[in-house]
PDB file of N, CA and C in Angstrom:
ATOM      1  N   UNK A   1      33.469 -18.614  78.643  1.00  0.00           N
ATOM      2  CA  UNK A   1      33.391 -17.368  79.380  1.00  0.00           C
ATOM      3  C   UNK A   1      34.708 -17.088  80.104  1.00  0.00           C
ATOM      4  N   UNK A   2      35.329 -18.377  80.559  1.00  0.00           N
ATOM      5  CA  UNK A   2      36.747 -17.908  81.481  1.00  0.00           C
ATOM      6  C   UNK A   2      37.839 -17.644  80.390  1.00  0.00           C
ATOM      7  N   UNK A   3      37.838 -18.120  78.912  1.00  0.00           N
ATOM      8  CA  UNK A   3      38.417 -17.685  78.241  1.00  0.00           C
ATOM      9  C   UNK A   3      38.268 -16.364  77.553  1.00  0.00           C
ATOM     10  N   UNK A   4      37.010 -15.862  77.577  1.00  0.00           N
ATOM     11  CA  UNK A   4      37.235 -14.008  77.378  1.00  0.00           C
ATOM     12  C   UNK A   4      37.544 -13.129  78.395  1.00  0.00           C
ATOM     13  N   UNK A   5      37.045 -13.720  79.937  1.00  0.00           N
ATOM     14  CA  UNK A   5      37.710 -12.895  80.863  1.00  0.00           C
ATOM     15  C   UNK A   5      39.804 -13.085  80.921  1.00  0.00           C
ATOM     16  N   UNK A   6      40.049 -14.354  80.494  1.00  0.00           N
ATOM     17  CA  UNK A   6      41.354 -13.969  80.555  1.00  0.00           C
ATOM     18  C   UNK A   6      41.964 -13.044  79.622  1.00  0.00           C
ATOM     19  N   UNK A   7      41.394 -13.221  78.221  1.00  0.00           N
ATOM     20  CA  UNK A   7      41.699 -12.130  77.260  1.00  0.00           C
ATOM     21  C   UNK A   7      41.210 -10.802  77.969  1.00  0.00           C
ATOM     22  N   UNK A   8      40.454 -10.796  78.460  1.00  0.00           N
ATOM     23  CA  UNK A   8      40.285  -9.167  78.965  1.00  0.00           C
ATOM     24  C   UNK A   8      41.065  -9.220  79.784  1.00  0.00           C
ATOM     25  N   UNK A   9      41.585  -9.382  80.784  1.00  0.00           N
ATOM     26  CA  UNK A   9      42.829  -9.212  81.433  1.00  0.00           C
ATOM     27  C   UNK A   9      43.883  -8.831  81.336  1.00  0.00           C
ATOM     28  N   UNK A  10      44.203 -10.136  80.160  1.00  0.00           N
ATOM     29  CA  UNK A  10      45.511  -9.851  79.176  1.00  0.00           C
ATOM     30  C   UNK A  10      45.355  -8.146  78.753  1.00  0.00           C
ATOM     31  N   UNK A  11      44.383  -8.065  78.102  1.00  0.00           N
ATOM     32  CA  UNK A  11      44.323  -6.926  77.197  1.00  0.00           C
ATOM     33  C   UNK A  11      44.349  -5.411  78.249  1.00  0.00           C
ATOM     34  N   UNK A  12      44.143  -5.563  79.467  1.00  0.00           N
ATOM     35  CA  UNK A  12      43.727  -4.586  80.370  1.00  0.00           C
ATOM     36  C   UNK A  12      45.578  -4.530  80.657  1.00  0.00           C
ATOM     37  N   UNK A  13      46.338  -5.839  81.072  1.00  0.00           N
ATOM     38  CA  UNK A  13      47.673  -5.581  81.387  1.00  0.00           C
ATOM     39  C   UNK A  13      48.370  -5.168  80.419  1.00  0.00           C
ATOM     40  N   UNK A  14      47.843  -5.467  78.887  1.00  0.00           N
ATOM     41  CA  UNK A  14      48.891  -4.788  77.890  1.00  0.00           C
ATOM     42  C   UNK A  14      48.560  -3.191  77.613  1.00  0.00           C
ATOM     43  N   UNK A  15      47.207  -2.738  77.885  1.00  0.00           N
ATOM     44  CA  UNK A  15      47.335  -1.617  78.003  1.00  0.00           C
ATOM     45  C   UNK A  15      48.128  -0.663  78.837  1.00  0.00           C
ATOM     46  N   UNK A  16      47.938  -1.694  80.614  1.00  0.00           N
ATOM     47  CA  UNK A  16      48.492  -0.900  81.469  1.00  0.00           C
ATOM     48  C   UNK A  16      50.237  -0.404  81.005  1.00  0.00           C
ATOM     49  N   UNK A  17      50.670  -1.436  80.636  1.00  0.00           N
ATOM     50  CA  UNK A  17      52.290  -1.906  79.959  1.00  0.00           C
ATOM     51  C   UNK A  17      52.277  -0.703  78.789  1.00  0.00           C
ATOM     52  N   UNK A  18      51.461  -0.303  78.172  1.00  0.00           N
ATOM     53  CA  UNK A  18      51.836   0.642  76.824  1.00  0.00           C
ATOM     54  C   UNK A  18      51.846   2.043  77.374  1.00  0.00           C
ATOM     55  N   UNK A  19      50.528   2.233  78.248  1.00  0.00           N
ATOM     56  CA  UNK A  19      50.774   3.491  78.992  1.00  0.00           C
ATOM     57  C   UNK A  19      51.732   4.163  80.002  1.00  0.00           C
ATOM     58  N   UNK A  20      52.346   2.787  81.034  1.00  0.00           N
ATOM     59  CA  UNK A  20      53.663   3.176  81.260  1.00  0.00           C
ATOM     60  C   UNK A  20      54.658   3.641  80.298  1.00  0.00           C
ATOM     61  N   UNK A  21      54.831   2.679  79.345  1.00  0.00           N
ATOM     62  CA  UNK A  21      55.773   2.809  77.867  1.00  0.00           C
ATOM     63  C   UNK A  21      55.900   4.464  77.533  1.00  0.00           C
ATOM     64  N   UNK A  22      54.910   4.741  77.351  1.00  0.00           N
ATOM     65  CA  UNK A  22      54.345   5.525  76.700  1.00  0.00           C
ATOM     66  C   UNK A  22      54.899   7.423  77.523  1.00  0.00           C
ATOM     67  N   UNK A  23      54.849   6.950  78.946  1.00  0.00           N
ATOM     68  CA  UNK A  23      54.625   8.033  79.894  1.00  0.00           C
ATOM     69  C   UNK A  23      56.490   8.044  80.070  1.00  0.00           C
ATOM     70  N   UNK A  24      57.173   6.661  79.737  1.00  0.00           N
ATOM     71  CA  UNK A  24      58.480   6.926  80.331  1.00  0.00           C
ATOM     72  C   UNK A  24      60.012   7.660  78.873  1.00  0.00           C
ATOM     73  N   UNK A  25      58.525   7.427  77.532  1.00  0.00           N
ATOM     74  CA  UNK A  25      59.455   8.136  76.565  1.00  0.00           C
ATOM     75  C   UNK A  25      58.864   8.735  76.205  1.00  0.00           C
ATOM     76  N   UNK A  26      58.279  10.333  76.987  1.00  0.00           N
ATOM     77  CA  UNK A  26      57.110  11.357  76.578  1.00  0.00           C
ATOM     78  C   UNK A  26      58.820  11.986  76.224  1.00  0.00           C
ATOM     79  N   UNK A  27      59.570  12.374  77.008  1.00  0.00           N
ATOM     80  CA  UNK A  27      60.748  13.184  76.239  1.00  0.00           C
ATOM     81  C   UNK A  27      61.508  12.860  75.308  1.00  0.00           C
ATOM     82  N   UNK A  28      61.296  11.363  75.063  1.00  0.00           N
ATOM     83  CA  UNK A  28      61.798  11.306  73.544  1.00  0.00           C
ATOM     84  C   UNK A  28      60.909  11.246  72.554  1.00  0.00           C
ATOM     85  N   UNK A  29      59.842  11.425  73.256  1.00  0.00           N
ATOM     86  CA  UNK A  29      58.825  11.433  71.577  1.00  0.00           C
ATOM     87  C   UNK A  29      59.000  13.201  71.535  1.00  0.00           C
ATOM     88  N   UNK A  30      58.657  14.351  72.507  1.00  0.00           N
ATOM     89  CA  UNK A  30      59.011  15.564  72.552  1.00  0.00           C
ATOM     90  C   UNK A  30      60.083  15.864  71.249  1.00  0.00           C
ATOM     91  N   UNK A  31      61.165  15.224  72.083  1.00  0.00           N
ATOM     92  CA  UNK A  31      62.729  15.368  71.185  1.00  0.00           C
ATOM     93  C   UNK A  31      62.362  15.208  69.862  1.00  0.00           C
ATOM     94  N   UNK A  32      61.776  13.863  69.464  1.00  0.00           N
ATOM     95  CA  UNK A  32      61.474  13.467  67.939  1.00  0.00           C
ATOM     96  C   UNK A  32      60.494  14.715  66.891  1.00  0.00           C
ATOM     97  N   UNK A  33      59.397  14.955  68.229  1.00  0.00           N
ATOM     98  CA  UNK A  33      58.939  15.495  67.763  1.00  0.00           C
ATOM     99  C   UNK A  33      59.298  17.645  66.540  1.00  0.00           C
ATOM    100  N   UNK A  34      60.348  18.012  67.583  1.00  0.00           N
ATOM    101  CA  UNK A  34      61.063  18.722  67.763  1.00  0.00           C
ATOM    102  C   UNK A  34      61.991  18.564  66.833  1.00  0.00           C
ATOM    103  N   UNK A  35      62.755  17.561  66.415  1.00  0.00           N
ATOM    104  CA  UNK A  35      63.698  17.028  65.475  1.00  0.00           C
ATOM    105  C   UNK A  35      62.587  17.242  64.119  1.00  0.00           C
ATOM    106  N   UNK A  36      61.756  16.800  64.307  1.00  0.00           N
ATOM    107  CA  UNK A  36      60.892  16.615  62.700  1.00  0.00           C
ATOM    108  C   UNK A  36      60.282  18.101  62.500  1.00  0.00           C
ATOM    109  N   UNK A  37      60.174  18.400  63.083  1.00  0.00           N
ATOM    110  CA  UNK A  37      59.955  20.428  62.804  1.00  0.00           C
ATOM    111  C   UNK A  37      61.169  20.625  62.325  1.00  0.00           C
ATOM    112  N   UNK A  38      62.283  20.854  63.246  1.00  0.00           N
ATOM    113  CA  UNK A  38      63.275  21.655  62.641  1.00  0.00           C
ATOM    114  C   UNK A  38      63.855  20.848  61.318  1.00  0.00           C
ATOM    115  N   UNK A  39      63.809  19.987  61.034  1.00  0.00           N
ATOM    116  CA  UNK A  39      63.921  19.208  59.418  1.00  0.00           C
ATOM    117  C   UNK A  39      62.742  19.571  58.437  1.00  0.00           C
ATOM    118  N   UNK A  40      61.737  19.749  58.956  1.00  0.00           N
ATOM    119  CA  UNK A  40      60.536  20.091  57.671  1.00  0.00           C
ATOM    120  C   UNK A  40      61.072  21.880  57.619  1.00  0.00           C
ATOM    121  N   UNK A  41      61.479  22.648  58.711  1.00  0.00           N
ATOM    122  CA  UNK A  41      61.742  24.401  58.423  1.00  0.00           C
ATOM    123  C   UNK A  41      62.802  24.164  58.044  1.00  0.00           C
ATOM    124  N   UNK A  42      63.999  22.849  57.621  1.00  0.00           N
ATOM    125  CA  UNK A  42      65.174  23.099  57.287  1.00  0.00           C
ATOM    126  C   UNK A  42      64.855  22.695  55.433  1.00  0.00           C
ATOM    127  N   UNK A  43      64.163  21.697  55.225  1.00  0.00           N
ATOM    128  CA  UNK A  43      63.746  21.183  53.923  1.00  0.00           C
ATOM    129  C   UNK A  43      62.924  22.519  53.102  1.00  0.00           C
ATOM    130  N   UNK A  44      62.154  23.280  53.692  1.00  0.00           N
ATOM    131  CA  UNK A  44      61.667  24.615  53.547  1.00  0.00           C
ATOM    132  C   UNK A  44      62.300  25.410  53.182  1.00  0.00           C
ATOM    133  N   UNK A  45      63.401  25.611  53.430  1.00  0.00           N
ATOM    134  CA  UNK A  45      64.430  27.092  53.295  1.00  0.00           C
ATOM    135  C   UNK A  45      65.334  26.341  51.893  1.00  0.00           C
ATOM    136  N   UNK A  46      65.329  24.860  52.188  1.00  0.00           N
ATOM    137  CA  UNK A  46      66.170  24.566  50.354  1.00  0.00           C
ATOM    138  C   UNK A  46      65.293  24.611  50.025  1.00  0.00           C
ATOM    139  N   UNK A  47      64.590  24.301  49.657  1.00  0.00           N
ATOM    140  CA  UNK A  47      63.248  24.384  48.693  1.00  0.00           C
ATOM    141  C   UNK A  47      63.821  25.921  47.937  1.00  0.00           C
ATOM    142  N   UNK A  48      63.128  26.507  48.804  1.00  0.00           N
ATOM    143  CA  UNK A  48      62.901  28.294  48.946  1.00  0.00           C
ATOM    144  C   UNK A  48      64.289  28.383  48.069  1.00  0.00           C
ATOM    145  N   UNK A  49      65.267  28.140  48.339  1.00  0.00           N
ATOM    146  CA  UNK A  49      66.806  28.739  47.974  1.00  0.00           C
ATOM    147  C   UNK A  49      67.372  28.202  46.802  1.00  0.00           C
ATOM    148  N   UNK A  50      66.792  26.678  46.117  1.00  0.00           N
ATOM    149  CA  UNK A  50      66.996  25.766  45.066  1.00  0.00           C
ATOM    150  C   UNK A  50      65.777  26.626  44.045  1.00  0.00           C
ATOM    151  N   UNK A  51      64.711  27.037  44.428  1.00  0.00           N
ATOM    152  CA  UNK A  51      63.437  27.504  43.468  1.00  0.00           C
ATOM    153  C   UNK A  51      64.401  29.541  42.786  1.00  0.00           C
ATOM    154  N   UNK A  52      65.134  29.749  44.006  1.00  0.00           N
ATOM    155  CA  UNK A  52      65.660  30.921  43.690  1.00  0.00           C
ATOM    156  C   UNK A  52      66.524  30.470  43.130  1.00  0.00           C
ATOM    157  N   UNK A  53      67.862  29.741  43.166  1.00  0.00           N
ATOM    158  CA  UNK A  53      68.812  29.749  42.476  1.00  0.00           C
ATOM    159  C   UNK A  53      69.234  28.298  42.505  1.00  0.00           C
ATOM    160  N   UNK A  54      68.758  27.816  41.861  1.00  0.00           N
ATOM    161  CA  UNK A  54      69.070  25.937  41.149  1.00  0.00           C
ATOM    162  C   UNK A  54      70.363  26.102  41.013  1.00  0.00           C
ATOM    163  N   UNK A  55      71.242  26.734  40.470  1.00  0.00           N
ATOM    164  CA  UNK A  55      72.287  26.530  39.986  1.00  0.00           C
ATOM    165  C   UNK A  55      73.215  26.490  41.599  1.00  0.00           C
ATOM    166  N   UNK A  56      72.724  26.297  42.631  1.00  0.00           N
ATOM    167  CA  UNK A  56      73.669  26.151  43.843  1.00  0.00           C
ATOM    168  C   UNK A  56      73.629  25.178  43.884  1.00  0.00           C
ATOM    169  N   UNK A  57      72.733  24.080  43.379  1.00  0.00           N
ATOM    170  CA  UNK A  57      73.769  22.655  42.859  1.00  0.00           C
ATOM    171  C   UNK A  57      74.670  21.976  42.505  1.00  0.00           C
ATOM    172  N   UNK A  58      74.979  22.983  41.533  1.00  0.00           N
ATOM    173  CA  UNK A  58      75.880  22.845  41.242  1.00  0.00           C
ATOM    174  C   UNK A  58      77.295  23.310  41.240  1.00  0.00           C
ATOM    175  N   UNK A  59      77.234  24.704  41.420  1.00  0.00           N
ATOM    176  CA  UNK A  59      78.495  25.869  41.652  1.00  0.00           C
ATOM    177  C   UNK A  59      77.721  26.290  43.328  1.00  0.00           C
ATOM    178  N   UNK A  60      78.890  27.053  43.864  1.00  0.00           N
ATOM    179  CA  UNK A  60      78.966  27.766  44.897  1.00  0.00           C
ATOM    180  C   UNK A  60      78.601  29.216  44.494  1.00  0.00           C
ATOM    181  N   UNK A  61      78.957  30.070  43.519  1.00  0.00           N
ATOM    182  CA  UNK A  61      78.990  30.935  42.848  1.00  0.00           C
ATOM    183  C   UNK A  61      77.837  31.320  42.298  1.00  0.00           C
ATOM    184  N   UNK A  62      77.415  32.178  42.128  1.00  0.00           N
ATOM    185  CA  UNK A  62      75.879  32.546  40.961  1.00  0.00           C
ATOM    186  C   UNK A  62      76.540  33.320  39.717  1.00  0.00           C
ATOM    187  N   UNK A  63      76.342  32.435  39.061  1.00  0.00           N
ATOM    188  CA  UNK A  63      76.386  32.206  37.067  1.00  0.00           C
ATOM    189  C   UNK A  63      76.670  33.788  36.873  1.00  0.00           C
ATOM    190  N   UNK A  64      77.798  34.767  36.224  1.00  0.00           N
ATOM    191  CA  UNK A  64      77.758  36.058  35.749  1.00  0.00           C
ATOM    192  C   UNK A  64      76.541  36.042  34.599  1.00  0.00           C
ATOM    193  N   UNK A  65      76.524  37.633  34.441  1.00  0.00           N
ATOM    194  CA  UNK A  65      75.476  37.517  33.540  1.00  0.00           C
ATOM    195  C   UNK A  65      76.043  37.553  32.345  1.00  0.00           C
ATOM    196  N   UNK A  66      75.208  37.130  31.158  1.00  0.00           N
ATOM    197  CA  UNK A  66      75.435  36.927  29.664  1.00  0.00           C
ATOM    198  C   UNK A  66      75.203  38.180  29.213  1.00  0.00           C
ATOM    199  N   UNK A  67      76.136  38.529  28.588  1.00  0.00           N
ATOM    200  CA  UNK A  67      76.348  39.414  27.624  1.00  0.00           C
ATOM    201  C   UNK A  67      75.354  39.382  26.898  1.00  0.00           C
ATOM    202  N   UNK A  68      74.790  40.625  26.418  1.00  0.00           N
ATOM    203  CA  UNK A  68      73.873  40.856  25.280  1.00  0.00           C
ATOM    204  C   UNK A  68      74.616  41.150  23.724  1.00  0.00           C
ATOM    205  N   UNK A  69      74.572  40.099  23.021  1.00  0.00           N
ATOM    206  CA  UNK A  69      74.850  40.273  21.442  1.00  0.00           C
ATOM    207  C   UNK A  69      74.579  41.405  21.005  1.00  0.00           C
ATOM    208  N   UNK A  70      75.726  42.509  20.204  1.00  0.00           N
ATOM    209  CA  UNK A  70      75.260  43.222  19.632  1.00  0.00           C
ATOM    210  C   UNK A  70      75.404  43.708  18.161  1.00  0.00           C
TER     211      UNK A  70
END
């Protein structure tokens, strides 16, 4: 029995320890959080801009058009 009350103890101080943790990098999880938006709306817009024109892979330029054979 004195060995589960010390585990509960333990376990009550490692909580207390995570929730400080926790409360003293709320602005860097914010920041992170904030960072991973503007990377998923930045991965979004290539998407969007590679589905329109793939060839900005490769050239800077967009391909003239081909002549029609006549």
């Amino acid at each position: 029995m004195v060995a589960v009350q010390n585990t509960l103890t333990d376990a009550r101080g490692l909580l207390a320890n995570m929730r400080a943790m926790v409360r003293a990098n709320d602005d860097r999880i914010d920041d992170t959080m904030e960072n991973l938006r503007a990377a998923t709306d930045n991965l979004d817009q290539l998407t969007d801009t590679l589905k329109q024109r793939p060839w900005t892979l490769i050239r800077v330029k967009q391909p003239e058009d081909r002549k029609v054979p006549q």
